[in-house]
C-alpha atoms as a PDB file:
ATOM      1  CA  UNK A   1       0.000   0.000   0.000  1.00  0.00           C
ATOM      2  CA  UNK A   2       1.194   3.429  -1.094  1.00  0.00           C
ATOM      3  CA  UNK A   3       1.259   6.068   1.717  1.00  0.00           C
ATOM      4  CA  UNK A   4      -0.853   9.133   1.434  1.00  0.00           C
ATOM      5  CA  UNK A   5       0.561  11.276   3.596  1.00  0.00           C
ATOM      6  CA  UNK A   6      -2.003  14.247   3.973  1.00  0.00           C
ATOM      7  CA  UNK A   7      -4.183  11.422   5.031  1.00  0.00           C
ATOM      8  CA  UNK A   8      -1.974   9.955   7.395  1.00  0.00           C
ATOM      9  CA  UNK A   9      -1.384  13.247   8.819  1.00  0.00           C
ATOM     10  CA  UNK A  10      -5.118  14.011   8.900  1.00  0.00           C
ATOM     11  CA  UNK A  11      -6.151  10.795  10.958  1.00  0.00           C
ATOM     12  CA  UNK A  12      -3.209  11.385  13.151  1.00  0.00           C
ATOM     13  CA  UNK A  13      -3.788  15.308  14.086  1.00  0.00           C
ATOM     14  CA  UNK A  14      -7.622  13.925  14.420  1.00  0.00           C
ATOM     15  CA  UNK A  15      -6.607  11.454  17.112  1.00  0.00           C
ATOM     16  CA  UNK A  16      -4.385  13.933  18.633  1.00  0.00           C
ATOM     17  CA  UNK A  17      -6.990  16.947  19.071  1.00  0.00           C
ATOM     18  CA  UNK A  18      -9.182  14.254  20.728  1.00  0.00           C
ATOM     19  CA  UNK A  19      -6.843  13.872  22.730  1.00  0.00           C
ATOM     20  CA  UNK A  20      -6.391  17.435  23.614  1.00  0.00           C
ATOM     21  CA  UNK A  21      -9.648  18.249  24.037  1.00  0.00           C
ATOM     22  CA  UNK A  22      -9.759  15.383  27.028  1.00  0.00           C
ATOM     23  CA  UNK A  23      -6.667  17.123  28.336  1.00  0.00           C
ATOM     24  CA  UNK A  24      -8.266  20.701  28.090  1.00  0.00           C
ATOM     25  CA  UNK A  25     -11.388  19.354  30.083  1.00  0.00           C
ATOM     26  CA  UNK A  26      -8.884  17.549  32.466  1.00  0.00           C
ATOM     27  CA  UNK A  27      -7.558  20.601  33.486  1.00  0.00           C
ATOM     28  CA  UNK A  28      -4.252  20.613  35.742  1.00  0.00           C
ATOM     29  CA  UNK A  29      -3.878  16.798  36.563  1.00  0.00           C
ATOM     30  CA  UNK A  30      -0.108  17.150  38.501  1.00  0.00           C
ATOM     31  CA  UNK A  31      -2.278  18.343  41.133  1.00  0.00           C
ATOM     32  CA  UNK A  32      -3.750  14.426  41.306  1.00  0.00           C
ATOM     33  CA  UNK A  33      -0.428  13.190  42.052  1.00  0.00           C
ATOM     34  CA  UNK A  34       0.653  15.439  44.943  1.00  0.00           C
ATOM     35  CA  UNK A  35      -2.973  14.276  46.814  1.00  0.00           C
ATOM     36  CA  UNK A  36      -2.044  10.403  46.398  1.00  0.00           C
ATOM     37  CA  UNK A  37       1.162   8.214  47.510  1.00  0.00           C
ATOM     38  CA  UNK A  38       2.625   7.558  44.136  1.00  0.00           C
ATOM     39  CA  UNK A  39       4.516   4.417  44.017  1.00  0.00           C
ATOM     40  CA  UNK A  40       8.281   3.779  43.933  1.00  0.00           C
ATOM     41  CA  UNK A  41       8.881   3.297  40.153  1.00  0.00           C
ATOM     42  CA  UNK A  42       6.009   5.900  38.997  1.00  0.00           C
ATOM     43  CA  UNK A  43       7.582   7.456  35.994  1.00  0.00           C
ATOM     44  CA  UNK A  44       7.595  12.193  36.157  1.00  0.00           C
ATOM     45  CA  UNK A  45       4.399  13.458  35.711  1.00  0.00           C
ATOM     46  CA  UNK A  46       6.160  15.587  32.474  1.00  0.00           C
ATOM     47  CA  UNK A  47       6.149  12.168  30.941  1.00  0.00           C
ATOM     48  CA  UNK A  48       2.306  11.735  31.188  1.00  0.00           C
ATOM     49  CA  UNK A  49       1.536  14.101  28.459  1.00  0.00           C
ATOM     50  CA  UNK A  50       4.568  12.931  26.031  1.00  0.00           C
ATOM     51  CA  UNK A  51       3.548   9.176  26.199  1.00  0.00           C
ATOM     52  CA  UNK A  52      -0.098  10.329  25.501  1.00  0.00           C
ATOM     53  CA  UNK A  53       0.695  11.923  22.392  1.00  0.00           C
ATOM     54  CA  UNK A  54       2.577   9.083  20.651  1.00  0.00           C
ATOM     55  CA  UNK A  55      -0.597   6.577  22.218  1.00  0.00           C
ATOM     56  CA  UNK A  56      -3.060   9.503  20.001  1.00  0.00           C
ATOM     57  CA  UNK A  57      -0.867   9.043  17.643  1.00  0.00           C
ATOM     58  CA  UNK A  58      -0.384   5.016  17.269  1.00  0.00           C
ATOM     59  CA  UNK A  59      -4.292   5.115  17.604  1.00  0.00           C
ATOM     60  CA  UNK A  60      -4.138   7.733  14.374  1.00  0.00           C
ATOM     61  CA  UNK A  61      -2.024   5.318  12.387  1.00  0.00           C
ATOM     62  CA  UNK A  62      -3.892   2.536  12.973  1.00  0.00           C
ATOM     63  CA  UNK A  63      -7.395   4.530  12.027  1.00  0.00           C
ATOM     64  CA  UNK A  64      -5.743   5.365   8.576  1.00  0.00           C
ATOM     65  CA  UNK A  65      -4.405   1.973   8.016  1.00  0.00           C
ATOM     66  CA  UNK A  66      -7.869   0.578   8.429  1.00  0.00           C
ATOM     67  CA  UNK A  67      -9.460   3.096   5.923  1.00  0.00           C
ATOM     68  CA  UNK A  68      -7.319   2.322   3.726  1.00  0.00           C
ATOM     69  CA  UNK A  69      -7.122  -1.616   3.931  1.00  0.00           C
ATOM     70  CA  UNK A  70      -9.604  -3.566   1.674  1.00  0.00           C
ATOM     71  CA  UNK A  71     -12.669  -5.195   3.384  1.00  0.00           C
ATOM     72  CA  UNK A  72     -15.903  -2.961   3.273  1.00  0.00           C
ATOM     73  CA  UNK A  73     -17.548  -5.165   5.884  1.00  0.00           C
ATOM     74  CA  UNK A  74     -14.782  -5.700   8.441  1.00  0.00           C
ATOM     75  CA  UNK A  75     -13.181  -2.034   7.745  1.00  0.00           C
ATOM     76  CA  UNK A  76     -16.674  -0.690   8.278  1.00  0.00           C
ATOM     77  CA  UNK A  77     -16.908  -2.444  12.378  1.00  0.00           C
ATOM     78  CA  UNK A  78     -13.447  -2.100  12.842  1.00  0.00           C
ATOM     79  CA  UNK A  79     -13.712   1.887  11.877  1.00  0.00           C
ATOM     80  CA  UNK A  80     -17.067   1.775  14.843  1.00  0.00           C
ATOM     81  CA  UNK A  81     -15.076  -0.065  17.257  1.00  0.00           C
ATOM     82  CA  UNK A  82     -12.087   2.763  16.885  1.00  0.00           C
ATOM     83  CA  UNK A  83     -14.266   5.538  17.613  1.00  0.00           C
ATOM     84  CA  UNK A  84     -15.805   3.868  20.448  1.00  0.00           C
ATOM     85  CA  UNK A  85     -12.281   3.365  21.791  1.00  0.00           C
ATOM     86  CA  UNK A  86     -11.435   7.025  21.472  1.00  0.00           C
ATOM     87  CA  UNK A  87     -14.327   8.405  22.503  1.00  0.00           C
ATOM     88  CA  UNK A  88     -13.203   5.553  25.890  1.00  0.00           C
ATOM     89  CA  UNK A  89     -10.048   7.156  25.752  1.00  0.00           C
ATOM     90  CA  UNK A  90     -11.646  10.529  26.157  1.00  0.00           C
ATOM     91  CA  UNK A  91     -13.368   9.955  28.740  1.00  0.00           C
ATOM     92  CA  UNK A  92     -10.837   8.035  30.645  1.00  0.00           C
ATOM     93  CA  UNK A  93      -8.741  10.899  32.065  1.00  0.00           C
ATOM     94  CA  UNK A  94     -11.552  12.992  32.904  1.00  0.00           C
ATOM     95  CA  UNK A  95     -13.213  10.762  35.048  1.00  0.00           C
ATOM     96  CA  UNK A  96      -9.545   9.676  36.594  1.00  0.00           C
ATOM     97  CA  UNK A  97      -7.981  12.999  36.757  1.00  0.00           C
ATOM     98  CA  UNK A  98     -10.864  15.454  37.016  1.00  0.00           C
ATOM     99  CA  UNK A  99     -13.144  13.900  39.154  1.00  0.00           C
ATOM    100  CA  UNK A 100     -10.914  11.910  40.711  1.00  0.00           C
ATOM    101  CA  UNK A 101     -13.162   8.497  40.435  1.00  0.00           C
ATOM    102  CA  UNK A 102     -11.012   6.161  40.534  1.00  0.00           C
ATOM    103  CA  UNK A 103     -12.577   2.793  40.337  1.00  0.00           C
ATOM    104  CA  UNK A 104     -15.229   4.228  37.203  1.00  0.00           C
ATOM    105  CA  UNK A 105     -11.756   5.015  36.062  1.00  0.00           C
ATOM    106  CA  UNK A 106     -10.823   1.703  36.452  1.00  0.00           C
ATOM    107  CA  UNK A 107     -13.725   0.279  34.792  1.00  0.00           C
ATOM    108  CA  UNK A 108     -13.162   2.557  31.637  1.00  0.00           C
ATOM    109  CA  UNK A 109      -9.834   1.198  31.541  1.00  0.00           C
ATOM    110  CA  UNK A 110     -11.530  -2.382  31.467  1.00  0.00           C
ATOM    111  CA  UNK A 111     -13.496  -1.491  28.787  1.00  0.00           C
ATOM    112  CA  UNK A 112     -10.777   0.570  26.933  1.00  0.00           C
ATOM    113  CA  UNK A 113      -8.988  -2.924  27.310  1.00  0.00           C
ATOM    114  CA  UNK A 114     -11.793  -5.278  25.985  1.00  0.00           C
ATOM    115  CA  UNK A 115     -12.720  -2.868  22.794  1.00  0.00           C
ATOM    116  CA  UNK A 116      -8.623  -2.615  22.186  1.00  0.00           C
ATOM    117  CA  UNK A 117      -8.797  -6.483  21.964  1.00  0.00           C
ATOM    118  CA  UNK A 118     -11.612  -6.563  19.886  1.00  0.00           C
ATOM    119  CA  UNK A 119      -9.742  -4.547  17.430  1.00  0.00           C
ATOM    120  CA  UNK A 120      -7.130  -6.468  17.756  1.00  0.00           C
ATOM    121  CA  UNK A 121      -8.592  -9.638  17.299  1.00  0.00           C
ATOM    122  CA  UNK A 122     -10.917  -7.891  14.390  1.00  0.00           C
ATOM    123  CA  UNK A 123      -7.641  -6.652  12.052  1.00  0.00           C
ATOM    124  CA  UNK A 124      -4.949  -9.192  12.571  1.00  0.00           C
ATOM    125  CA  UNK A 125      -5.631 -11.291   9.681  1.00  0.00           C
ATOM    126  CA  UNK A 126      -6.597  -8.361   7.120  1.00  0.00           C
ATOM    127  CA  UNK A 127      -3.944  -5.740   8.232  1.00  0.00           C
ATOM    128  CA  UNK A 128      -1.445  -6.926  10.985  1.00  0.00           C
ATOM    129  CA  UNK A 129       0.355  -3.438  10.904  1.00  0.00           C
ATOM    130  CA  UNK A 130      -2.987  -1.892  12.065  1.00  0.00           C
ATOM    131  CA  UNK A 131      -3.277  -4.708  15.047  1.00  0.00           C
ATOM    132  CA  UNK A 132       0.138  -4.187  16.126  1.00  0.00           C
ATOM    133  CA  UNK A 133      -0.779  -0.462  16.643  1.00  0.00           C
ATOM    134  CA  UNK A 134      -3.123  -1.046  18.730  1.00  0.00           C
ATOM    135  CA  UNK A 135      -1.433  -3.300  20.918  1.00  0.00           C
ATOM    136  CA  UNK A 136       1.670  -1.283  21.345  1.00  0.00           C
ATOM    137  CA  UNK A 137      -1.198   1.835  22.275  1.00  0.00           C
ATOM    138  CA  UNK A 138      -2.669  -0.207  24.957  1.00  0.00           C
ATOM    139  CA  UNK A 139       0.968  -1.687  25.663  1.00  0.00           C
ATOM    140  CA  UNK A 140       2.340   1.792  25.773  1.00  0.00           C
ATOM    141  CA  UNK A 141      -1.086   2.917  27.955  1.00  0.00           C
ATOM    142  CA  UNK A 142      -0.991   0.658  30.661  1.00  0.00           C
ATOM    143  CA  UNK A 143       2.795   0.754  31.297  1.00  0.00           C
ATOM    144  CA  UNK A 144       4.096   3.893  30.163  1.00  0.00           C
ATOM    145  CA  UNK A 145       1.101   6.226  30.628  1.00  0.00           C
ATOM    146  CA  UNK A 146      -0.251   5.354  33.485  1.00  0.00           C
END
């Protein structure tokens, strides 16, 4: 498949400003860890933000390699199942950081988890490149992010 890189760039910057938006809403979320006992190995808090962008932007990747892959049927779920995860990603830090809820947080996670597997599960044999994305975004979420 021949890159088209306006489009890349276009699902990527999409992903990204979602992920903004959640961020803007958020509001000041170092403030979160200063109320809690953090533990031993917790990465900075200036590394929260960084490792959110590149998990917007694997998630932005993987949304163009879908559109583009062949498979009306499958491409067509697979696109509903990615905007159900980042509209789960959205709300995620918001209900963690904002309101401070942290076992609905914990259940978005679970459900951020299940939907990441189902697009997993849903791309690997028509476009591995796309399922890998998504793994190393959830990889990348739940050990790097937070």
């Amino acid at each position: 498949m021949k890159i088209k890189y306006t489009e890349l760039f276009i699902f990527i910057v999409s992903a990204e400003l979602v992920g903004a938006l959640s961020a803007l809403i958020t509001g000041d979320f170092a403030g979160f860890f200063d109320r809690y006992a953090s533990p031993l190995l917790m990465p900075p808090a200036w590394l929260f933000p960084v490792v959110w962008a590149v998990l917007y932007s694997l998630m932005g990747v993987s949304a163009y390699l879908i559109y583009f892959s062949d498979g009306s049927a499958d491409k067509k779920r697979a696109l509903w199942i990615y905007a159900a995860q980042l509209a789960v990603n959205f709300s995620w830090s918001i209900v963690f950081f904002k309101y401070e809820k942290l076992w609905a947080g914990a259940t978005v996670i679970i459900l951020l988890i299940v939907l990441v597997m189902l697009m997993i599960y849903s791309r690997m044999a028509q476009c591995p490149v796309s399922a890998v994305a998504h793994f190393c975004s959830v990889s990348q979420y739940r050990h790097g992010g937070n």
